[in-house]
C-alpha atoms as a PDB file:
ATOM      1  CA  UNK A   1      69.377  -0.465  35.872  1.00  0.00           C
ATOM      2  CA  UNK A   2      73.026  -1.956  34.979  1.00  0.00           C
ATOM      3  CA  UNK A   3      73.202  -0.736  31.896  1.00  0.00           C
ATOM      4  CA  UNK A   4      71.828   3.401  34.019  1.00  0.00           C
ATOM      5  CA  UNK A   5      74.752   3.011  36.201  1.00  0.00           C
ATOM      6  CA  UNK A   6      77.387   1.761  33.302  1.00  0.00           C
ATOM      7  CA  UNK A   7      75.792   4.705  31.443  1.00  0.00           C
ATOM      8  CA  UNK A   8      76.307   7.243  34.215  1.00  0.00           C
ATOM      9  CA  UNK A   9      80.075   5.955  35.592  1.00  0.00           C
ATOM     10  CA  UNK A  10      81.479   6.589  31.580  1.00  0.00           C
ATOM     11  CA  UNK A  11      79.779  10.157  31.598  1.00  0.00           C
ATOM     12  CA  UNK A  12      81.480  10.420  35.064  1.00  0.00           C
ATOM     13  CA  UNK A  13      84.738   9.222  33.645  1.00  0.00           C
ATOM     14  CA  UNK A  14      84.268  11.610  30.594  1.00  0.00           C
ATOM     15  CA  UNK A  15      83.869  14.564  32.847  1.00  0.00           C
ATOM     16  CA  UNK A  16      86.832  13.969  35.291  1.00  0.00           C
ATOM     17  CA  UNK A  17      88.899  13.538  31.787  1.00  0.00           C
ATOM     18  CA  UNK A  18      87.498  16.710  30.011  1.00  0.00           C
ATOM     19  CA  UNK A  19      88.551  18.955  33.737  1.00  0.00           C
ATOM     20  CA  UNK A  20      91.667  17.285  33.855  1.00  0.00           C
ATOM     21  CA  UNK A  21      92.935  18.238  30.590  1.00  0.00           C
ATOM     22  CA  UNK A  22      91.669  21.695  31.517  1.00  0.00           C
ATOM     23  CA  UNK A  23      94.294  22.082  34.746  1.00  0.00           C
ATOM     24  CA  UNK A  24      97.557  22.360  33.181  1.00  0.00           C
ATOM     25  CA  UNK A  25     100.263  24.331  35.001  1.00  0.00           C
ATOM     26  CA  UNK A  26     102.248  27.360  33.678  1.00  0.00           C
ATOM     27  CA  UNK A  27     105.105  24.956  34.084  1.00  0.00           C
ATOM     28  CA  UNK A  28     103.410  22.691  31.651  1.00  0.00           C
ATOM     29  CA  UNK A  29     102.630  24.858  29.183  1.00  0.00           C
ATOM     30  CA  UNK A  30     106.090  26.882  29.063  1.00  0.00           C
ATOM     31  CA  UNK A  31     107.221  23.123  28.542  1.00  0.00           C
ATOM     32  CA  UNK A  32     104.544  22.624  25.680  1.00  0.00           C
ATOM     33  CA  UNK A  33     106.143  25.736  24.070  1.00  0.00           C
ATOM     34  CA  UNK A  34     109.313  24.696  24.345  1.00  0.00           C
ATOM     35  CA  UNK A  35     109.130  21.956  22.885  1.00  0.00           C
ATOM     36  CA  UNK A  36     106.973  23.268  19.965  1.00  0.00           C
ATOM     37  CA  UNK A  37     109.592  25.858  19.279  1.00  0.00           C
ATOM     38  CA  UNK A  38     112.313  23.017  18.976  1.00  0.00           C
ATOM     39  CA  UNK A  39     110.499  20.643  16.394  1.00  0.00           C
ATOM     40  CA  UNK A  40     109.494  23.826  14.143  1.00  0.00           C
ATOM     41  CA  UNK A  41     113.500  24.742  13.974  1.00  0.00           C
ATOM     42  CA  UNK A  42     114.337  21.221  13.002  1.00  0.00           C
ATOM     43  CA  UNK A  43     111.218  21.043  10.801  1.00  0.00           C
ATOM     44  CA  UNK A  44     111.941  24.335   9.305  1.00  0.00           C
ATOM     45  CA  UNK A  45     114.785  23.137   8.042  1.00  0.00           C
ATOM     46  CA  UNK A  46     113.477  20.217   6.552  1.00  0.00           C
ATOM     47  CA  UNK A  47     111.671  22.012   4.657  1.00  0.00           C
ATOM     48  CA  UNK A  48     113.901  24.185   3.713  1.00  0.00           C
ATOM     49  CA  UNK A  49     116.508  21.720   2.837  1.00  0.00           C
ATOM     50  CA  UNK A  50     113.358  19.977   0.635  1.00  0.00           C
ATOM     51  CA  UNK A  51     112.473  22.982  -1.125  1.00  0.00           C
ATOM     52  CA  UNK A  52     115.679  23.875  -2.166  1.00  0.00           C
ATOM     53  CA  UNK A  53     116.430  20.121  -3.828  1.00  0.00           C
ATOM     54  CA  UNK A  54     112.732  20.619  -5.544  1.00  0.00           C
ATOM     55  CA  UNK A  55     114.028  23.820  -6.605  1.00  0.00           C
ATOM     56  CA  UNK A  56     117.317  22.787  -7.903  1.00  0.00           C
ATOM     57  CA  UNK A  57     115.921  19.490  -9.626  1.00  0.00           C
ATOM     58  CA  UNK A  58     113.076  21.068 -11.446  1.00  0.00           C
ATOM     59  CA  UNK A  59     115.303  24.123 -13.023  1.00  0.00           C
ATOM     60  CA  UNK A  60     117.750  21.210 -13.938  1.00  0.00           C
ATOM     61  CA  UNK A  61     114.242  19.485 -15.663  1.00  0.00           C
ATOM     62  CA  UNK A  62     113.795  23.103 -17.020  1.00  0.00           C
ATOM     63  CA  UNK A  63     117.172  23.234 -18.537  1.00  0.00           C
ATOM     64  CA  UNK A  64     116.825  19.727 -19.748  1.00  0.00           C
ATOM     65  CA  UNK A  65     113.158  20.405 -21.549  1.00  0.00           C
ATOM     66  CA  UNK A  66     114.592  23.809 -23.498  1.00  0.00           C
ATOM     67  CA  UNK A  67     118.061  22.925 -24.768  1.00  0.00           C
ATOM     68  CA  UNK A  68     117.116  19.017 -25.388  1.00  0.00           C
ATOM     69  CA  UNK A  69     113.843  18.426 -25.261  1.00  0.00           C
ATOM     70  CA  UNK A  70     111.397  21.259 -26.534  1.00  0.00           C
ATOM     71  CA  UNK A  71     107.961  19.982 -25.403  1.00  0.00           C
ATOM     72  CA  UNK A  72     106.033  23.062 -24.847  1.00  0.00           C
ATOM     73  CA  UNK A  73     103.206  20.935 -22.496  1.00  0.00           C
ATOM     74  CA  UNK A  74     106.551  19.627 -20.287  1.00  0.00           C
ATOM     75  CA  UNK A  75     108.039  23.108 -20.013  1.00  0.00           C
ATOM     76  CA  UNK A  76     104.602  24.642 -19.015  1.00  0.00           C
ATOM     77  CA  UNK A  77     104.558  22.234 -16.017  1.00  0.00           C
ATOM     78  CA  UNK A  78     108.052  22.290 -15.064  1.00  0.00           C
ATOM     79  CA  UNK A  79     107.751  26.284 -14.572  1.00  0.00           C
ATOM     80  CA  UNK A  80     104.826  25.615 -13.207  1.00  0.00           C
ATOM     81  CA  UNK A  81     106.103  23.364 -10.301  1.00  0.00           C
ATOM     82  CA  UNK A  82     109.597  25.791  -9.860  1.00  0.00           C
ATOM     83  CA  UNK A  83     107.375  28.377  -9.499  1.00  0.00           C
ATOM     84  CA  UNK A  84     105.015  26.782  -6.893  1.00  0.00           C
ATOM     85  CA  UNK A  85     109.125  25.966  -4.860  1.00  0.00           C
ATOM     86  CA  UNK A  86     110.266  29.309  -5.496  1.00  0.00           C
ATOM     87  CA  UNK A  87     107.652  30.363  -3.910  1.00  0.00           C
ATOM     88  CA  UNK A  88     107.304  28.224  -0.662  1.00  0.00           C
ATOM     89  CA  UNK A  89     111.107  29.178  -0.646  1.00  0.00           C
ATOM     90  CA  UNK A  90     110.369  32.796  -0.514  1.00  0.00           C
ATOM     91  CA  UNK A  91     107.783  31.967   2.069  1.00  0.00           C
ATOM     92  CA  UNK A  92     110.613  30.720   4.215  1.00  0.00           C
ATOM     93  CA  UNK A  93     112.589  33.612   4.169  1.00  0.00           C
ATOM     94  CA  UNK A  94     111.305  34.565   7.701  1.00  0.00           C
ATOM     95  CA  UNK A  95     113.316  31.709   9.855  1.00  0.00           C
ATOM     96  CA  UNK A  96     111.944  29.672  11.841  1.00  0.00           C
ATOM     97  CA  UNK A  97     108.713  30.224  14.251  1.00  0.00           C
ATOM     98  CA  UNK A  98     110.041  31.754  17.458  1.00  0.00           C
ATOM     99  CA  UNK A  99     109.547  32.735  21.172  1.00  0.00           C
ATOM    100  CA  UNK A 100     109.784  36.431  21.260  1.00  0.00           C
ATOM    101  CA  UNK A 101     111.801  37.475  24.878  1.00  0.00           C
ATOM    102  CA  UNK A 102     108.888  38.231  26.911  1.00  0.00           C
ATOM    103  CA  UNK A 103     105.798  36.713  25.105  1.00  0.00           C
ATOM    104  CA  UNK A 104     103.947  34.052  27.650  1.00  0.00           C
ATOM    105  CA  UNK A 105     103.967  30.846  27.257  1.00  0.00           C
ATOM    106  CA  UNK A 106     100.486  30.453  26.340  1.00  0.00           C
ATOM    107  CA  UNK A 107     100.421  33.117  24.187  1.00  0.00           C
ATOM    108  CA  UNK A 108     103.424  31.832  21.674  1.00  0.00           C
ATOM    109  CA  UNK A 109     101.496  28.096  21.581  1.00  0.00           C
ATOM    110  CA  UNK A 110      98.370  29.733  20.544  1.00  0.00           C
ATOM    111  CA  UNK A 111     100.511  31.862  17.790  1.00  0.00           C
ATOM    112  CA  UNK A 112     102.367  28.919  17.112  1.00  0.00           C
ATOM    113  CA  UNK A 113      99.283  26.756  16.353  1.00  0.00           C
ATOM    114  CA  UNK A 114      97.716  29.634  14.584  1.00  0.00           C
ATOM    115  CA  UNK A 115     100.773  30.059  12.080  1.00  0.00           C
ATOM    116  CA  UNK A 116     101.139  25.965  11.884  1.00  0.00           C
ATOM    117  CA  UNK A 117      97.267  26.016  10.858  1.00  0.00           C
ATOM    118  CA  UNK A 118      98.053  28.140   7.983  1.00  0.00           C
ATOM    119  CA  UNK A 119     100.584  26.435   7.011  1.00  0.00           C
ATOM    120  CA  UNK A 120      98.863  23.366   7.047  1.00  0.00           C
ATOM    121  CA  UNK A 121      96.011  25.420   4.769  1.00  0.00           C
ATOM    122  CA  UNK A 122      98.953  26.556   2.435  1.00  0.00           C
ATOM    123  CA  UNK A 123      99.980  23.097   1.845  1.00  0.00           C
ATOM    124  CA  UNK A 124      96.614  22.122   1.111  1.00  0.00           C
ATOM    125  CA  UNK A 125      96.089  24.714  -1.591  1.00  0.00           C
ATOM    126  CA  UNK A 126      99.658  23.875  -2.665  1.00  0.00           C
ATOM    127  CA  UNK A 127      98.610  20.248  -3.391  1.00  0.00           C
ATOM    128  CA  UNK A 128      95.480  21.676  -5.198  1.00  0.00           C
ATOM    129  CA  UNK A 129      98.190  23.825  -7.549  1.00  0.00           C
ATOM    130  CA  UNK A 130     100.502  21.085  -8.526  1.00  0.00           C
ATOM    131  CA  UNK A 131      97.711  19.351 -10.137  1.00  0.00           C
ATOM    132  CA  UNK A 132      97.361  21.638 -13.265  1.00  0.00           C
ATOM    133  CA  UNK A 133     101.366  21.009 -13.769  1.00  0.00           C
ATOM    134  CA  UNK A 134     101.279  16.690 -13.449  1.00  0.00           C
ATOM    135  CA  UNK A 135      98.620  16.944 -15.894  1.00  0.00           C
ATOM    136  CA  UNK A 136     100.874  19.079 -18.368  1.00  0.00           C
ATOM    137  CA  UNK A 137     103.817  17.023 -17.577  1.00  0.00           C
ATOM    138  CA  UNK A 138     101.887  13.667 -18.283  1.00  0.00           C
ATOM    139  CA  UNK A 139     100.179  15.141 -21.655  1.00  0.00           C
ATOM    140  CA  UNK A 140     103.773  16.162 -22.880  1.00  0.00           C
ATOM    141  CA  UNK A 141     105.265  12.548 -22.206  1.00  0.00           C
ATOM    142  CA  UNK A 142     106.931  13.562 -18.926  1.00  0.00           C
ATOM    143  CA  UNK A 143     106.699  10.068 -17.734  1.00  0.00           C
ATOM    144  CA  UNK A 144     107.633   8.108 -20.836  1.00  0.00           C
ATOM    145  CA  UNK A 145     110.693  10.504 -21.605  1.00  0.00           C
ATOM    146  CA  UNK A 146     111.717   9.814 -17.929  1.00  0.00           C
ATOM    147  CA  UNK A 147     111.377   6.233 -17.987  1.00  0.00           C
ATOM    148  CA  UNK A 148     113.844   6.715 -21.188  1.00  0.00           C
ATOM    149  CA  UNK A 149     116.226   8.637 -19.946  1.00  0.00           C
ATOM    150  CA  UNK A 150     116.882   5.632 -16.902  1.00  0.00           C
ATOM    151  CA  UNK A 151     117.355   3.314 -19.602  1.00  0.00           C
ATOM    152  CA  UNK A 152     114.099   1.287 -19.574  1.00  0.00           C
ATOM    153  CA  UNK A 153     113.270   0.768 -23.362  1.00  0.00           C
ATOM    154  CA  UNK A 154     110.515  -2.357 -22.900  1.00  0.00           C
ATOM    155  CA  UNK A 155     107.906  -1.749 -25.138  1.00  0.00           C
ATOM    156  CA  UNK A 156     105.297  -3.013 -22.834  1.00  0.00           C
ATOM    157  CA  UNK A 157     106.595  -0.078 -19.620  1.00  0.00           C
ATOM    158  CA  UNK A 158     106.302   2.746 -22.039  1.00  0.00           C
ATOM    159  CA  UNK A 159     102.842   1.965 -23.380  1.00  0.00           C
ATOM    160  CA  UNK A 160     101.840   1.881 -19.033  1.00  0.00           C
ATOM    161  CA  UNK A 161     103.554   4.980 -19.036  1.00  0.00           C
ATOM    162  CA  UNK A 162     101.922   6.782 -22.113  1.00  0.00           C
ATOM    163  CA  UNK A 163      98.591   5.595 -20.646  1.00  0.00           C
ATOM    164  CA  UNK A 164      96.949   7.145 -18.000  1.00  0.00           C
ATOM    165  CA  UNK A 165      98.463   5.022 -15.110  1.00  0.00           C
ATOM    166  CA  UNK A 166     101.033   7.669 -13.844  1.00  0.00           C
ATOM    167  CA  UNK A 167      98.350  10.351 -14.030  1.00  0.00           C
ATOM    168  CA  UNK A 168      95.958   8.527 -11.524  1.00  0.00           C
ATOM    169  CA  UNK A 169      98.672   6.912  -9.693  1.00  0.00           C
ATOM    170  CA  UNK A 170      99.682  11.032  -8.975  1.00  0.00           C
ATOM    171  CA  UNK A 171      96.320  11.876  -8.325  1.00  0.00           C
ATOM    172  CA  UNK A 172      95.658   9.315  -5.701  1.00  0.00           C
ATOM    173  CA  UNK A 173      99.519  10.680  -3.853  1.00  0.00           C
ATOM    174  CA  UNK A 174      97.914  13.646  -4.127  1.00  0.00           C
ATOM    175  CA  UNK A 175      94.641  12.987  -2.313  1.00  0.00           C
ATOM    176  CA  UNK A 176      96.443  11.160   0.024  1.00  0.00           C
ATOM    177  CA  UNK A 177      98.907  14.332   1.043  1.00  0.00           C
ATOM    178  CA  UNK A 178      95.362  16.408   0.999  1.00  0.00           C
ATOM    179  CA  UNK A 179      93.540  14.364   3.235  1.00  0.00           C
ATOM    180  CA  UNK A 180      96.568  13.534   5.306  1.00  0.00           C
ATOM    181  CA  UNK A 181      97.380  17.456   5.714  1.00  0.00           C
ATOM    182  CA  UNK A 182      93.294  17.896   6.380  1.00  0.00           C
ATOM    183  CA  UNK A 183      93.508  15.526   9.214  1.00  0.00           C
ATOM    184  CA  UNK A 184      96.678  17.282  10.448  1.00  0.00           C
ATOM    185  CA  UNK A 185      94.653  20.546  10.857  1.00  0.00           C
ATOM    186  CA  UNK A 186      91.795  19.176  12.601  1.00  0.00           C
ATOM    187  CA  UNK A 187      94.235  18.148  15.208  1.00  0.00           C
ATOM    188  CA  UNK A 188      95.437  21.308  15.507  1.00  0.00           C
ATOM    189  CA  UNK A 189      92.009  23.134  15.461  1.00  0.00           C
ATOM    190  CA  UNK A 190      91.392  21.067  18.690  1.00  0.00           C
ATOM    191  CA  UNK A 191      94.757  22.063  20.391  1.00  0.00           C
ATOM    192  CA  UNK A 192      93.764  25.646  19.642  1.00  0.00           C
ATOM    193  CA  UNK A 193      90.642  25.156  21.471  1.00  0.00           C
ATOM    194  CA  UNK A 194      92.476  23.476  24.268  1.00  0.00           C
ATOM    195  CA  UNK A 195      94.505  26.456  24.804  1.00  0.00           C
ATOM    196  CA  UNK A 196      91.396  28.573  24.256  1.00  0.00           C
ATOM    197  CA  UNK A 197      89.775  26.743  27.575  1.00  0.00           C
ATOM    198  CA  UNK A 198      93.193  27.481  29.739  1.00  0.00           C
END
């Protein structure tokens, strides 16, 4: 009988949570959107800022690998991974996600979560991409010749690095960016369908 009514006042709770979520004012949301609109600028550029240091240090890599050092596997992935930045940086070319003039509220978060979703998918499928690349850039000695070039000559650090330690040690920051990214767009599959119930 305890355990009916414990039973019945968390249902009760669950409820009363679940139709208070659903009363949000206009106030609220223009708020929500507001405040969306200012982390995307400063995360825009972020990102922007990123890609263009990715961009920058991997054509430096690239003019490294054909004047100096003229492994065809570390060359592969280095244009590889430029390409992969060039093109997130052409991606970008838009600006930042805005409020148009006289869009609702409501209407620009839904947008907004719909572009941020794909975004999240694009860096998903991005991770997926590099993976081709680390694998060329480990099989050409990628992580050995940069271990080198910082000075470290013990015998012992360059055999871990010739061995397949960097290449798993990649893999797992890899599946750890996927998954992470994954989780990210759950969470924002469930604000779309919060907005959806407004």
């Amino acid at each position: 009988m305890q355990e009916d009514d414990r039973e019945q006042s968390h249902e009760e709770v669950w409820k009363s949570q679940e139709e208070g979520s659903m009363q949000i004012s206009t106030d609220e949301v223009c708020a929500m959107a507001r405040r969306w609109e200012r982390k995307n600028v400063r995360v825009y550029w972020v990102v922007l800022g990123l890609t263009a240091l990715f961009v920058v240090a991997y054509a430096y890599n690239l003019t490294q690998f054909l004047t100096r050092f003229p492994e065809p596997w570390l060359i592969a992935g280095t244009v590889w991974i430029l390409s992969i930045f060039c093109f997130v940086a052409w991606t970008l070319r838009r600006g930042p996600f805005k409020m148009a003039s006289a869009e609702p509220c409501s209407d620009f978060l839904r947008r907004a979560y719909e572009v941020q979703r794909w975004a999240l998918l694009g860096v998903r499928r991005g991770v997926l991409l590099l993976a081709p690349a680390i694998v060329a850039i480990w099989w050409g000695g990628g992580p050995v010749l940069g271990a080198k070039n910082l000075g470290v000559h013990s015998p012992r650090v360059l055999r871990l690095l010739a061995g397949p330690t960097p290449l798993i040690v990649m893999a797992l920051i890899l599946a750890f960016i996927w998954f992470s990214f994954w989780h990210q767009g759950q969470k924002v599959d469930r604000e779309i369908e919060k907005l959806g119930r407004m």
